[in-house]
N, C-alpha and C. Protein backbone atom coordinates (compact mmCIF):
# COMPACT_ATOMS: atom_id res chain seq x y z
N UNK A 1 -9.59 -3.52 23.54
CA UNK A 1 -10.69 -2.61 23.36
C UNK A 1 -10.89 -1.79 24.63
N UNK A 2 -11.41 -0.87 24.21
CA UNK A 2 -11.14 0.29 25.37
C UNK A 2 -13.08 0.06 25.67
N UNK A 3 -13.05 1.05 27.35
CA UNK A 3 -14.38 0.52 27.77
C UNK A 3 -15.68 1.55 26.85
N UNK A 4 -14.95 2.64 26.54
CA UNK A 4 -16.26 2.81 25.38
C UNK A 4 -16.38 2.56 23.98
N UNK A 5 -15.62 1.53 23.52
CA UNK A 5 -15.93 0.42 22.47
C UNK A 5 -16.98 -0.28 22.95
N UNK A 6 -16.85 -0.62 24.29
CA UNK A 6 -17.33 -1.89 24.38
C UNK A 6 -18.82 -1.81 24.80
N UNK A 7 -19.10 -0.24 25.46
CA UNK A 7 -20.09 0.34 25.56
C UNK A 7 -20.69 0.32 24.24
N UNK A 8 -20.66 1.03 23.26
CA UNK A 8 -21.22 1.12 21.91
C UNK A 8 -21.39 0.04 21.40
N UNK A 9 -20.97 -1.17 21.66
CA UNK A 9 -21.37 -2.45 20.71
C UNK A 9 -22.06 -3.04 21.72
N UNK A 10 -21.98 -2.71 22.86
CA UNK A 10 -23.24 -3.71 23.65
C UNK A 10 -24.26 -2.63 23.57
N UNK A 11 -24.78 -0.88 23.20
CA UNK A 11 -25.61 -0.30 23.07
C UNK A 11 -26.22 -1.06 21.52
N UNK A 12 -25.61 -1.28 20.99
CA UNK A 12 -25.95 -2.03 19.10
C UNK A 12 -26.89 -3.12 19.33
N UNK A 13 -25.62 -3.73 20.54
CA UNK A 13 -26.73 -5.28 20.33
C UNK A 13 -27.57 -4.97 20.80
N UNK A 14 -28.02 -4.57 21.82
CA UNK A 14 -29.27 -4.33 22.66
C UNK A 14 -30.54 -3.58 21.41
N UNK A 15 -29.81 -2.58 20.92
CA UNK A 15 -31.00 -1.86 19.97
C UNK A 15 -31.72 -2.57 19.16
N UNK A 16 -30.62 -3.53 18.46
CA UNK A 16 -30.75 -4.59 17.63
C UNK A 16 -31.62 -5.47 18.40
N UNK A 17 -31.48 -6.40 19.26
CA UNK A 17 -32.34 -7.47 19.96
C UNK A 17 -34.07 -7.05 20.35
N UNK A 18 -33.85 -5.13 20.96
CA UNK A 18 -35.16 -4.67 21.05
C UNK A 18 -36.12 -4.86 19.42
N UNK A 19 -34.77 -3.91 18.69
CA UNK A 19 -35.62 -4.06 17.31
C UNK A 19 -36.39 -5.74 16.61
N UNK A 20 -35.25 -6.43 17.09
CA UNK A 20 -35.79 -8.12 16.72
C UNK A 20 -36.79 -8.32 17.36
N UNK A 21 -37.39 -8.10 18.06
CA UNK A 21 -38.31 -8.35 19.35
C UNK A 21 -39.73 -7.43 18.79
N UNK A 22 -39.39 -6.52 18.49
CA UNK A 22 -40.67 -5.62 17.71
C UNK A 22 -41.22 -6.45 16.74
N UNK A 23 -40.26 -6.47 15.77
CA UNK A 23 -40.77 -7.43 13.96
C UNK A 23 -41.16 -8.68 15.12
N UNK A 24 -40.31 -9.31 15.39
CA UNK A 24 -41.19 -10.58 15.74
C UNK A 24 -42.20 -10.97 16.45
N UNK A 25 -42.51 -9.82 17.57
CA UNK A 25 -43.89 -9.63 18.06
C UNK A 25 -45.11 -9.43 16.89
N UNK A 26 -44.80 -8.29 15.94
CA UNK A 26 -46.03 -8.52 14.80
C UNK A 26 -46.01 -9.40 14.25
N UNK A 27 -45.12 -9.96 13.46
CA UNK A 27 -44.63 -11.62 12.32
C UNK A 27 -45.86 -12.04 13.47
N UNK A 28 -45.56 -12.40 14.55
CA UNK A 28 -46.35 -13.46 15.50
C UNK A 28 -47.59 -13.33 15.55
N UNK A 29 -48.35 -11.81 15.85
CA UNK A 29 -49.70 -11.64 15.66
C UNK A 29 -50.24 -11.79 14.48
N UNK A 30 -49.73 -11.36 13.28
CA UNK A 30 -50.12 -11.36 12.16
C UNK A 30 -50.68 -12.89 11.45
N UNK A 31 -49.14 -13.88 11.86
CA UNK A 31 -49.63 -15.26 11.69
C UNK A 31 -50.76 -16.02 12.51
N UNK A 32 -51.52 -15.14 13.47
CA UNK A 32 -52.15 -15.61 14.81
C UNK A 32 -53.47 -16.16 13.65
N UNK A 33 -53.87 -17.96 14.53
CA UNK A 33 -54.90 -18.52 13.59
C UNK A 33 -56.37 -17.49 13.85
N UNK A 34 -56.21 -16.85 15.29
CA UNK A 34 -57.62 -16.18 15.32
C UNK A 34 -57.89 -14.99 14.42
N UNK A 35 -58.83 -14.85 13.30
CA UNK A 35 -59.06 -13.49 12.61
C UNK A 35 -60.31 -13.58 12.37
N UNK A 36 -60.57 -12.19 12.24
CA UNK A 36 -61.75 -11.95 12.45
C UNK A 36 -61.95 -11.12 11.38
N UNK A 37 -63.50 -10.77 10.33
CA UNK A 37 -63.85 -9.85 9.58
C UNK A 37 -64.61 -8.90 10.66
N UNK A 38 -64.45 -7.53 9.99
CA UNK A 38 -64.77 -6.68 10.88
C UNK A 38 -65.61 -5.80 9.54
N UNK A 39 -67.25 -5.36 9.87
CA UNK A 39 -67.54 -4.12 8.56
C UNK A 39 -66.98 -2.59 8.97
N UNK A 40 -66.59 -1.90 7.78
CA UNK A 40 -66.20 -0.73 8.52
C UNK A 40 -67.56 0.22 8.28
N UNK A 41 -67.41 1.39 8.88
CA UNK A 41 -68.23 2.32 8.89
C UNK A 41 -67.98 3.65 8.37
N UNK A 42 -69.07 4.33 7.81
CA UNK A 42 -68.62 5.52 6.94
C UNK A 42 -67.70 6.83 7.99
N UNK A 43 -67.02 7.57 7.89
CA UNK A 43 -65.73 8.68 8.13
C UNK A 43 -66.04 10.11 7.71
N UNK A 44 -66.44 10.90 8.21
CA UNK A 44 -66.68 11.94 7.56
C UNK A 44 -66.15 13.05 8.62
N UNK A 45 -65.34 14.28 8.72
CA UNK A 45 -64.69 14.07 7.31
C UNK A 45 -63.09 13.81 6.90
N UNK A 46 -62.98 14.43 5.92
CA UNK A 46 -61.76 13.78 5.62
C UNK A 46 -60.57 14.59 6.24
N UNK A 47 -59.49 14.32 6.88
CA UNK A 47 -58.54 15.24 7.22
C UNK A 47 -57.18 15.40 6.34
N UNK A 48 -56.82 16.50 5.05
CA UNK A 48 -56.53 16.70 4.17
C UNK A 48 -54.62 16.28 4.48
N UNK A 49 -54.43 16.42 6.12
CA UNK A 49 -53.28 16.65 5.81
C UNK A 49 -52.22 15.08 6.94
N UNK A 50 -53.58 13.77 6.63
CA UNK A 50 -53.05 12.43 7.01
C UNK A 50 -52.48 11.82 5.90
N UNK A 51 -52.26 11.89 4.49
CA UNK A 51 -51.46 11.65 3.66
C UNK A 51 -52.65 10.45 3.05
N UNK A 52 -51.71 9.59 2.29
CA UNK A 52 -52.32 8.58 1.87
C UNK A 52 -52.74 7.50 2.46
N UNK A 53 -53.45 7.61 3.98
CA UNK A 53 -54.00 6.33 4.12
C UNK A 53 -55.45 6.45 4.35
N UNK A 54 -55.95 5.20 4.25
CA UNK A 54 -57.84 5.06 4.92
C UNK A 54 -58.20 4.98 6.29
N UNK A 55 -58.85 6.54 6.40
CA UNK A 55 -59.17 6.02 7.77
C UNK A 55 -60.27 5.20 8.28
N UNK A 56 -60.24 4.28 8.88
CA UNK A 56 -60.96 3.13 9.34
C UNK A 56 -62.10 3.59 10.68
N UNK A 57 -63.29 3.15 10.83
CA UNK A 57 -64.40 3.29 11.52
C UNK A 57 -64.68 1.72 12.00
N UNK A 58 -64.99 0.95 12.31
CA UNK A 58 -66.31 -0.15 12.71
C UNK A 58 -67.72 -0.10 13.36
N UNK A 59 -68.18 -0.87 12.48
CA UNK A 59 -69.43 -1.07 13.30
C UNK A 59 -69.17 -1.15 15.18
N UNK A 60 -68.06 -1.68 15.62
CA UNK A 60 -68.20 -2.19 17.08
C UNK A 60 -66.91 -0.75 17.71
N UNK A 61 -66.96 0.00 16.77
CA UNK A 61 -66.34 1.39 17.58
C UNK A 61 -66.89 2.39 18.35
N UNK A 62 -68.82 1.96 17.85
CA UNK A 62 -69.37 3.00 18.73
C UNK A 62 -70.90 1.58 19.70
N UNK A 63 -70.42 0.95 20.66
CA UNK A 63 -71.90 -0.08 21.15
C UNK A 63 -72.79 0.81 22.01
N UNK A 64 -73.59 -0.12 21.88
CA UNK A 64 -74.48 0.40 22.36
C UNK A 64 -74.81 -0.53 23.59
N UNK A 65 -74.49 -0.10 24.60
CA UNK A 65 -74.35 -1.09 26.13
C UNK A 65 -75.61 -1.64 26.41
N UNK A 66 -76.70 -1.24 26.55
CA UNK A 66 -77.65 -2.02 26.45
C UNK A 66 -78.21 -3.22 25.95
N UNK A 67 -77.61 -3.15 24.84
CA UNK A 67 -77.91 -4.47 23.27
C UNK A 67 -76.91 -5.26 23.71
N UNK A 68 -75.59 -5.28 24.73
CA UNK A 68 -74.74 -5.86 24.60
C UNK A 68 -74.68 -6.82 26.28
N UNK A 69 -74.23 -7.86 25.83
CA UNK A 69 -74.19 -8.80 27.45
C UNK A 69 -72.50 -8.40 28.17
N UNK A 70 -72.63 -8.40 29.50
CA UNK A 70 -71.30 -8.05 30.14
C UNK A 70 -71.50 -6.64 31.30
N UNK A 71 -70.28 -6.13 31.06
CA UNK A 71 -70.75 -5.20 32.00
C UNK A 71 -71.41 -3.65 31.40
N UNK A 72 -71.60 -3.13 32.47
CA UNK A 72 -71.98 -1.97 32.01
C UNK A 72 -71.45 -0.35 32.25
N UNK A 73 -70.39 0.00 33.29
CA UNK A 73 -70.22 1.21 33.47
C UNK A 73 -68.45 1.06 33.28
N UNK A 74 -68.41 2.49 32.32
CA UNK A 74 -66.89 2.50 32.02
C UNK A 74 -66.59 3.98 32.17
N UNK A 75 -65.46 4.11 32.14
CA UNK A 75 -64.37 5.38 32.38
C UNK A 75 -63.63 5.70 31.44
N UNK A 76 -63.84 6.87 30.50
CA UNK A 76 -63.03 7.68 29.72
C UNK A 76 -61.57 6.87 29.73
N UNK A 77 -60.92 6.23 28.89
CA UNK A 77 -59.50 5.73 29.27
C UNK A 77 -59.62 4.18 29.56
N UNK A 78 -60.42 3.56 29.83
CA UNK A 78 -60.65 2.55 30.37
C UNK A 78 -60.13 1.35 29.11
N UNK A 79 -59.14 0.37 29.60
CA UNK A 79 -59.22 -0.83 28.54
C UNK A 79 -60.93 -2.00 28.51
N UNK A 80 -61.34 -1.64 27.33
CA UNK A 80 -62.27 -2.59 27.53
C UNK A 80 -62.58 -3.60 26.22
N UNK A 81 -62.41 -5.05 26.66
CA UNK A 81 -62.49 -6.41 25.95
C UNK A 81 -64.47 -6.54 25.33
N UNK A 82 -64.07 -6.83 24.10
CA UNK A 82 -65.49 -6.54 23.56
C UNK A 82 -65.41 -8.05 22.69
N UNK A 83 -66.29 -9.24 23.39
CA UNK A 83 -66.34 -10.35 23.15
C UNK A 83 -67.51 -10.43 21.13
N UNK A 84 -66.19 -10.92 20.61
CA UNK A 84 -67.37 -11.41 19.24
C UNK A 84 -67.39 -12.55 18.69
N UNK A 85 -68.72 -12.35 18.17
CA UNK A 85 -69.25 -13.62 17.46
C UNK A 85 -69.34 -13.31 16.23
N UNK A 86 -69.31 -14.50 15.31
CA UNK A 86 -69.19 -14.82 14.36
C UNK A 86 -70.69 -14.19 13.33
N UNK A 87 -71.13 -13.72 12.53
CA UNK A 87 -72.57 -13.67 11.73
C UNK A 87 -72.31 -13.12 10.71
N UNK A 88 -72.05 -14.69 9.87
CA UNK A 88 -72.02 -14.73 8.30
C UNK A 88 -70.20 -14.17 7.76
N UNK A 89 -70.33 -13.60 7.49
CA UNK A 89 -69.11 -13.50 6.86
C UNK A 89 -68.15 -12.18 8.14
N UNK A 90 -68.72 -12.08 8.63
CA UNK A 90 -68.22 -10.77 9.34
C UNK A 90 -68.56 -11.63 10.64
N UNK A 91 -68.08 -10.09 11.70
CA UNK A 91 -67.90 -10.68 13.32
C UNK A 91 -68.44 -9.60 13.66
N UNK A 92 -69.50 -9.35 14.76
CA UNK A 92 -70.27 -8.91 15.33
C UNK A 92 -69.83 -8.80 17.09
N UNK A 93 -70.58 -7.32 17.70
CA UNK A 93 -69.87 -7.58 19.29
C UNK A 93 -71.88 -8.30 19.96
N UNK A 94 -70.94 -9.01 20.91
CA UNK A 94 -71.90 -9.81 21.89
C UNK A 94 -71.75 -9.18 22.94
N UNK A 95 -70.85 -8.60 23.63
CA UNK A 95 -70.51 -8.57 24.96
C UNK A 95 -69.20 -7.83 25.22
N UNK A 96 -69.73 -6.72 26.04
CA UNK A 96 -68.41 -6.05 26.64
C UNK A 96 -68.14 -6.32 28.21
N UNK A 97 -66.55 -6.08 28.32
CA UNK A 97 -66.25 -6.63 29.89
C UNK A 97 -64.59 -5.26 29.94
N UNK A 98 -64.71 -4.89 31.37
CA UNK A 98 -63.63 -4.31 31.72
C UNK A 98 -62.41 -4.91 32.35
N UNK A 99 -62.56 -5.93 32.01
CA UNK A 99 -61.36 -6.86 32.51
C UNK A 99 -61.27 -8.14 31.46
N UNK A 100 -59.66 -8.91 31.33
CA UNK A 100 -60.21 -10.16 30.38
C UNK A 100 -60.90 -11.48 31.00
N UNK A 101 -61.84 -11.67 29.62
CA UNK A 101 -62.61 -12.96 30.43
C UNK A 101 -62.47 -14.12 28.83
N UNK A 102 -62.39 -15.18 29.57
CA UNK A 102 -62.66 -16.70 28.34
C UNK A 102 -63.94 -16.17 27.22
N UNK A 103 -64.06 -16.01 26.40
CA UNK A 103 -65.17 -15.73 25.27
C UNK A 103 -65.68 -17.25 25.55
N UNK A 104 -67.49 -17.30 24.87
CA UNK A 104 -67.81 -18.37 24.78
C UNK A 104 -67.35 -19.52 23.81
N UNK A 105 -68.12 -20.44 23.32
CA UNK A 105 -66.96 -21.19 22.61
C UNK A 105 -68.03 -20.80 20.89
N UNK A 106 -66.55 -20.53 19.78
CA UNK A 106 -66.24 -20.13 18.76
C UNK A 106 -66.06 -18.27 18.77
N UNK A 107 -66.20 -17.56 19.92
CA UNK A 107 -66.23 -16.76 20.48
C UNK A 107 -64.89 -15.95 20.26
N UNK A 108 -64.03 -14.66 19.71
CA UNK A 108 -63.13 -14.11 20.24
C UNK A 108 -63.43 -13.14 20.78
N UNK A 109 -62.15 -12.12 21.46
CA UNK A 109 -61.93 -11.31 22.09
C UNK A 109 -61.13 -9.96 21.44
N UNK A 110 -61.25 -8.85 21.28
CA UNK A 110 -60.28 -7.90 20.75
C UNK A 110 -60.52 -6.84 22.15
N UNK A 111 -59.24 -6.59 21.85
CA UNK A 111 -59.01 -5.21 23.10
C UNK A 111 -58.63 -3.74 22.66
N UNK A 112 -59.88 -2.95 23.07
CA UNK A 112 -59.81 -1.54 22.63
C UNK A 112 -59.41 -0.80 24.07
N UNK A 113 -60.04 0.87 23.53
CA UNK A 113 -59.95 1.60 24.90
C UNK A 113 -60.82 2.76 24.74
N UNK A 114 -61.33 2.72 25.95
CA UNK A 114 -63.05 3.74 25.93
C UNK A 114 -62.25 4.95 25.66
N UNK A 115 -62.87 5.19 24.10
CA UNK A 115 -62.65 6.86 23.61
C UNK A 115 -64.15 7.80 24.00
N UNK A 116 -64.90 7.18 24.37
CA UNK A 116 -66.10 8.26 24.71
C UNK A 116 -67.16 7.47 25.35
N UNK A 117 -68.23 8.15 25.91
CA UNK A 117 -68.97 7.89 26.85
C UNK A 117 -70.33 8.80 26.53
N UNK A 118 -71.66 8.17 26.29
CA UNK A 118 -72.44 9.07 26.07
C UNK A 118 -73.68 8.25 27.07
N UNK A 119 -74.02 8.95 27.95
CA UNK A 119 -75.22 8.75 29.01
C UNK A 119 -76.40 7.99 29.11
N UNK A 120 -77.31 7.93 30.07
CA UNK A 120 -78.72 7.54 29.28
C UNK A 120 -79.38 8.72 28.61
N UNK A 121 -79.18 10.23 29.26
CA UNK A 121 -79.71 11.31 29.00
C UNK A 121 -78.63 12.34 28.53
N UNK A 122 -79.24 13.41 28.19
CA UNK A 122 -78.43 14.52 28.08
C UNK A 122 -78.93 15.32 28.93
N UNK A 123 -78.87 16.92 29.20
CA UNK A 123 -79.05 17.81 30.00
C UNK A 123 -79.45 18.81 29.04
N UNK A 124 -80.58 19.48 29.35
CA UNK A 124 -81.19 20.66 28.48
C UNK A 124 -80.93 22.06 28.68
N UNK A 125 -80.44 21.53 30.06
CA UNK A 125 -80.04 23.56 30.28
C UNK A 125 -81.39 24.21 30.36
N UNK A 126 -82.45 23.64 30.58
CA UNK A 126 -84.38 24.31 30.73
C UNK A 126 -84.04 23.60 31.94
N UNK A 127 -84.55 24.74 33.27
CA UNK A 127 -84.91 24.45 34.41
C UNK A 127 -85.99 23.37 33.94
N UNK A 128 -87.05 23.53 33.62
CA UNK A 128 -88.19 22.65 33.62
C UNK A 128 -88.33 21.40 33.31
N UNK A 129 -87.37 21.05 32.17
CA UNK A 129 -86.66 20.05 31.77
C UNK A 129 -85.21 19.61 32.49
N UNK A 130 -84.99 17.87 32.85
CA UNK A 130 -83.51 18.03 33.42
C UNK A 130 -82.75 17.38 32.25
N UNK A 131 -83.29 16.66 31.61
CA UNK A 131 -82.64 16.36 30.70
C UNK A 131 -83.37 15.57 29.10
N UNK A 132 -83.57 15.37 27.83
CA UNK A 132 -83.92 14.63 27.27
C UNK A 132 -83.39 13.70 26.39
N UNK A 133 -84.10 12.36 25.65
CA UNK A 133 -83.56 11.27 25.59
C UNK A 133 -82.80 11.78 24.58
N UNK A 134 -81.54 10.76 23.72
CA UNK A 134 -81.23 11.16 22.95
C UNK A 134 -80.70 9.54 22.10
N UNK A 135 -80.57 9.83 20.64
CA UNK A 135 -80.64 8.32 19.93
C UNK A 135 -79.31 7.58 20.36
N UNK A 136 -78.13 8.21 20.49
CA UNK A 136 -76.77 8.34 20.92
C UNK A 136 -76.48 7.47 22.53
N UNK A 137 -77.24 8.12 23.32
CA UNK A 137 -76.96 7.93 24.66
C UNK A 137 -76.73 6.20 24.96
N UNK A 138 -75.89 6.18 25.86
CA UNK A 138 -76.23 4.78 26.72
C UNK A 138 -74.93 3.76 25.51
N UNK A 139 -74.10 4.86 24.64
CA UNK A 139 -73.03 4.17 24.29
C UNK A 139 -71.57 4.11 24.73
N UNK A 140 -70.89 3.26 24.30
CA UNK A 140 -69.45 4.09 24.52
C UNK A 140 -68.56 3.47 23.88
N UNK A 141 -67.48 4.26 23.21
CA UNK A 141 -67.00 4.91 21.91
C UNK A 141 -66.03 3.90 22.20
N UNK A 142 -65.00 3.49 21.27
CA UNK A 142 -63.62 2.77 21.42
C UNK A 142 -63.04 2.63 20.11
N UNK A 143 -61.33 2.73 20.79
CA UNK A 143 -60.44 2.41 19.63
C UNK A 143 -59.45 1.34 20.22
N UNK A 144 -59.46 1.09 18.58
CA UNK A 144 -58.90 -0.34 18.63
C UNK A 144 -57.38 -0.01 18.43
N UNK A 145 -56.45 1.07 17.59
CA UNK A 145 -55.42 1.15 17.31
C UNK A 145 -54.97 0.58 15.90
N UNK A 146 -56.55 0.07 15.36
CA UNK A 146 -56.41 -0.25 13.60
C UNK A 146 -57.28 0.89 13.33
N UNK A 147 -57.02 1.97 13.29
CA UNK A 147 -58.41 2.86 12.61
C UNK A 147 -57.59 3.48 11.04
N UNK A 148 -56.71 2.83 11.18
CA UNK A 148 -55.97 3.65 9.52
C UNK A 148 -55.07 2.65 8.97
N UNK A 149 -54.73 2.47 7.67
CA UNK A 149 -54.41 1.75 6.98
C UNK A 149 -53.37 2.39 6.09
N UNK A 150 -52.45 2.79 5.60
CA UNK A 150 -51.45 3.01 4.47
C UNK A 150 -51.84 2.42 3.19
N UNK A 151 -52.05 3.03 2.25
CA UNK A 151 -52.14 2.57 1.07
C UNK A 151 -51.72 3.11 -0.27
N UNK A 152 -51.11 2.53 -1.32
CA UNK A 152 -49.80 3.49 -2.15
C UNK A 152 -50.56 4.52 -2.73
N UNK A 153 -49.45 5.34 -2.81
CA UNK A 153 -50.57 7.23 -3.16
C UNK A 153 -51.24 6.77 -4.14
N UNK A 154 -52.29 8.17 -4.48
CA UNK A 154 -53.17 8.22 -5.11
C UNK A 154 -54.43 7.17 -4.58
N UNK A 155 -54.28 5.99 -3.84
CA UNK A 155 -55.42 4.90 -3.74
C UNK A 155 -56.40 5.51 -2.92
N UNK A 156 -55.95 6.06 -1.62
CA UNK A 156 -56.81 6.30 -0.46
C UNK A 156 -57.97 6.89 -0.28
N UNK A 157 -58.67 8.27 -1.35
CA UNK A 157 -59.56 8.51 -1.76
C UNK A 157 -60.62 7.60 -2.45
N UNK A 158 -60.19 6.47 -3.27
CA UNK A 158 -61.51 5.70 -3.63
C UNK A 158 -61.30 4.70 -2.86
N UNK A 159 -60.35 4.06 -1.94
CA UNK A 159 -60.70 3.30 -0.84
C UNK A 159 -61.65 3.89 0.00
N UNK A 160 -61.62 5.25 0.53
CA UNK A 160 -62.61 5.92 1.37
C UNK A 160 -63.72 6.11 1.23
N UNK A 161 -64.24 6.02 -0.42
CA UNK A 161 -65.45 6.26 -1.57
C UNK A 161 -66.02 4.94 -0.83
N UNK A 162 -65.13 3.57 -1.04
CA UNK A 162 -65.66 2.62 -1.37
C UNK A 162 -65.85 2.02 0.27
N UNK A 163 -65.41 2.10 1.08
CA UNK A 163 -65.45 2.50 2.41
C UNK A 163 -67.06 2.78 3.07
N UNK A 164 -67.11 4.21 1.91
CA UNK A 164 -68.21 5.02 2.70
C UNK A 164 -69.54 4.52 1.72
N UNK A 165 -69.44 3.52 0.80
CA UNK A 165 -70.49 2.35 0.23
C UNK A 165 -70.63 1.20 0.94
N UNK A 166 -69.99 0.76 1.92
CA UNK A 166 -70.28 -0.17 2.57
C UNK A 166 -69.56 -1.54 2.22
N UNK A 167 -68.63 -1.08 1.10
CA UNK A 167 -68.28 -2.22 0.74
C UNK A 167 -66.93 -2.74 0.89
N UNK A 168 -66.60 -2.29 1.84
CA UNK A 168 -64.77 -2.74 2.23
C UNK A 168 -65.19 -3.64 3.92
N UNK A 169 -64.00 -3.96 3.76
CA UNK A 169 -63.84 -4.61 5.03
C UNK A 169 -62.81 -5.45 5.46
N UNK A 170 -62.30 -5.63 6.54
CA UNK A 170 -61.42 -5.69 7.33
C UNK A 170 -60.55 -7.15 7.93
N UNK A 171 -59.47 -7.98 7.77
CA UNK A 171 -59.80 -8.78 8.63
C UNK A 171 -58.48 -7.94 9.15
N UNK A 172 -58.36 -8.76 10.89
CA UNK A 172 -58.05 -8.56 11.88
C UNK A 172 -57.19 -9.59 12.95
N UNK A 173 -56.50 -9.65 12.89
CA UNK A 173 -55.54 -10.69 13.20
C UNK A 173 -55.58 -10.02 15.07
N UNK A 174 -56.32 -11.38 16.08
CA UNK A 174 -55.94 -11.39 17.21
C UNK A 174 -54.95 -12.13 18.21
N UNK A 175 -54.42 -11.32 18.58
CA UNK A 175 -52.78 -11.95 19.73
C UNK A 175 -54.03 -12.65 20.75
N UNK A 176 -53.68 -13.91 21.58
CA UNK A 176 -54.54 -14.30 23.08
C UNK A 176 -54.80 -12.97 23.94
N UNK A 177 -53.97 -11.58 24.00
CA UNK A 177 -55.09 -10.82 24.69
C UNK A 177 -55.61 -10.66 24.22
N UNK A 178 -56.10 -10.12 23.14
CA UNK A 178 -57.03 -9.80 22.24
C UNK A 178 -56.39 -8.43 21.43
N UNK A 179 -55.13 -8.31 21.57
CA UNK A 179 -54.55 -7.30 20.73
C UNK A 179 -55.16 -7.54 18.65
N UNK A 180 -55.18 -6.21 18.65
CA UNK A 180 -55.64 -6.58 17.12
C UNK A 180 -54.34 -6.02 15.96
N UNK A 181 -54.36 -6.25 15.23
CA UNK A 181 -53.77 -6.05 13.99
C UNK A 181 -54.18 -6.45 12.75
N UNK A 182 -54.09 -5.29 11.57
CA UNK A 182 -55.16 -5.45 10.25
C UNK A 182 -54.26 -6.09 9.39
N UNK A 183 -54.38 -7.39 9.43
CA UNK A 183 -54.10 -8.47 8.58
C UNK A 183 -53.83 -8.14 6.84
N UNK A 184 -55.57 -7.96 6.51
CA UNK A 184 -55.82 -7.54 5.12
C UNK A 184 -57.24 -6.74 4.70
N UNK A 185 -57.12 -5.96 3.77
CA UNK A 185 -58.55 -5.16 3.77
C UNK A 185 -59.39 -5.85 2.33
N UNK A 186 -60.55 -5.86 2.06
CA UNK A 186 -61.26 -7.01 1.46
C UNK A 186 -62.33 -5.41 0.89
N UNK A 187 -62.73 -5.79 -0.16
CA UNK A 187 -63.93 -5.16 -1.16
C UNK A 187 -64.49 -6.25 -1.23
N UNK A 188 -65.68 -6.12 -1.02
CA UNK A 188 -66.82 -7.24 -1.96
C UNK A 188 -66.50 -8.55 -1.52
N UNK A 189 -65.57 -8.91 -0.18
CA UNK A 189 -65.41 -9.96 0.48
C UNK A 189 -64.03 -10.55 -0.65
N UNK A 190 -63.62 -9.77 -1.70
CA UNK A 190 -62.21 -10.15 -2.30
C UNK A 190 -61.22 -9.32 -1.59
N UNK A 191 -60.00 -9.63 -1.30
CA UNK A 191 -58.86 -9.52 -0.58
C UNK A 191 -58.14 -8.21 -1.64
N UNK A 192 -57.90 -7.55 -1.56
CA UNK A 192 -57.03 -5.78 -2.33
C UNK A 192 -55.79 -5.59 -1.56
N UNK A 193 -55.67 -5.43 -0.15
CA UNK A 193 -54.53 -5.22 0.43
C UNK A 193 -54.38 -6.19 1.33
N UNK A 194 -52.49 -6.88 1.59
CA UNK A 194 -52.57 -7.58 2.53
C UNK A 194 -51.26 -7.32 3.04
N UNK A 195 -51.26 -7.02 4.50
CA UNK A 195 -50.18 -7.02 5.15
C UNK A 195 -49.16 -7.86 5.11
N UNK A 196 -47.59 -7.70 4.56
CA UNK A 196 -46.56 -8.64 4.50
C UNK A 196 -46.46 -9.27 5.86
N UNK A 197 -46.04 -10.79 5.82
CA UNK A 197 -45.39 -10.96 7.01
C UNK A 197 -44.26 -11.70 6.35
N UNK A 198 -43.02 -11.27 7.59
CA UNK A 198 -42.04 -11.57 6.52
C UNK A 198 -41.28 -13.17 6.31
């Protein structure tokens, strides 16, 4: 064999071993015992030209730092660990932190990244005024990297209906960092879609 044979079949295996390494990194999260229900939140509006999937919101995509234990000042870009607890059938955030920390006990962890930042105040642009309150302020925004779902054509419109009723929801399969991945999506707390693992 000549040396660029031998080049091309050790470029194969390698692609191959990366590719094995992908599937089996998800297979692994997916089977992970920690999951979590998550409620989603209504989407408006719709963007005509994402095809057939649902786009996904949560309750814990937009906190409100105040209501929440941990830290408090973040940066546009920032990875930040948003500790939850368990209440009732769903999982709720307790606590945000900019670095990882042990959750309390029955406690997990999922890891997003600060998509927005809204103040204690806003600014009025009236000399006389410097700024006033606003219902918004004192949050900050995050994505998790589950905000959309695939689902076979035609479905994705009354998933989004049913979505924007309050009545879908999420579980969430967490890796020990707190990486997330959407397991299966649930109506009415019954199971509709579930991610293969293979």
């Amino acid at each position: 064999m000549n040396r660029f044979a031998l080049a091309v079949i050790a470029l194969l295996i390698g692609q191959s071993l990366f590719l094995g390494a992908m599937v089996w990194d998800r297979v692994s999260l997916l089977r992970s015992g920690d999951v979590v229900t998550l409620r989603t939140a209504p989407v408006d509006p719709r963007d005509i030209f994402r095809g057939d999937y649902v786009i996904l919101n949560y309750d814990i995509s937009r906190l409100h730092i105040a209501e929440l234990g941990g830290d408090d000042e973040f940066a546009y870009g920032d990875d930040i660990f948003v500790e939850l607890a368990p209440d009732g059938a769903t999982w709720d955030a307790v606590a945000i932190w900019r670095a990882p920390r042990e959750p309390q006990e029955g406690h997990l962890v999922i890891r997003g990244r600060v998509n927005s930042i809204v103040g204690e105040t806003r600014p009025t642009g009236i000399p006389e005024r410097d700024s006033i309150p606003c219902p918004n302020c004192g949050t900050v925004g995050v994505d998790y990297g589950i905000e959309s779902y695939f689902v076979p054509e035609g479905e994705g419109r009354e998933l989004e209906n049913i979505r924007n009723d309050g009545k879908l929801t999420v579980d969430v399969a967490l890796g020990k960092d707190g990486t997330p991945a959407i397991k299966q999506l649930r109506i009415d707390g019954a199971p509709v879609y579930e991610e293969p693992v293979f």
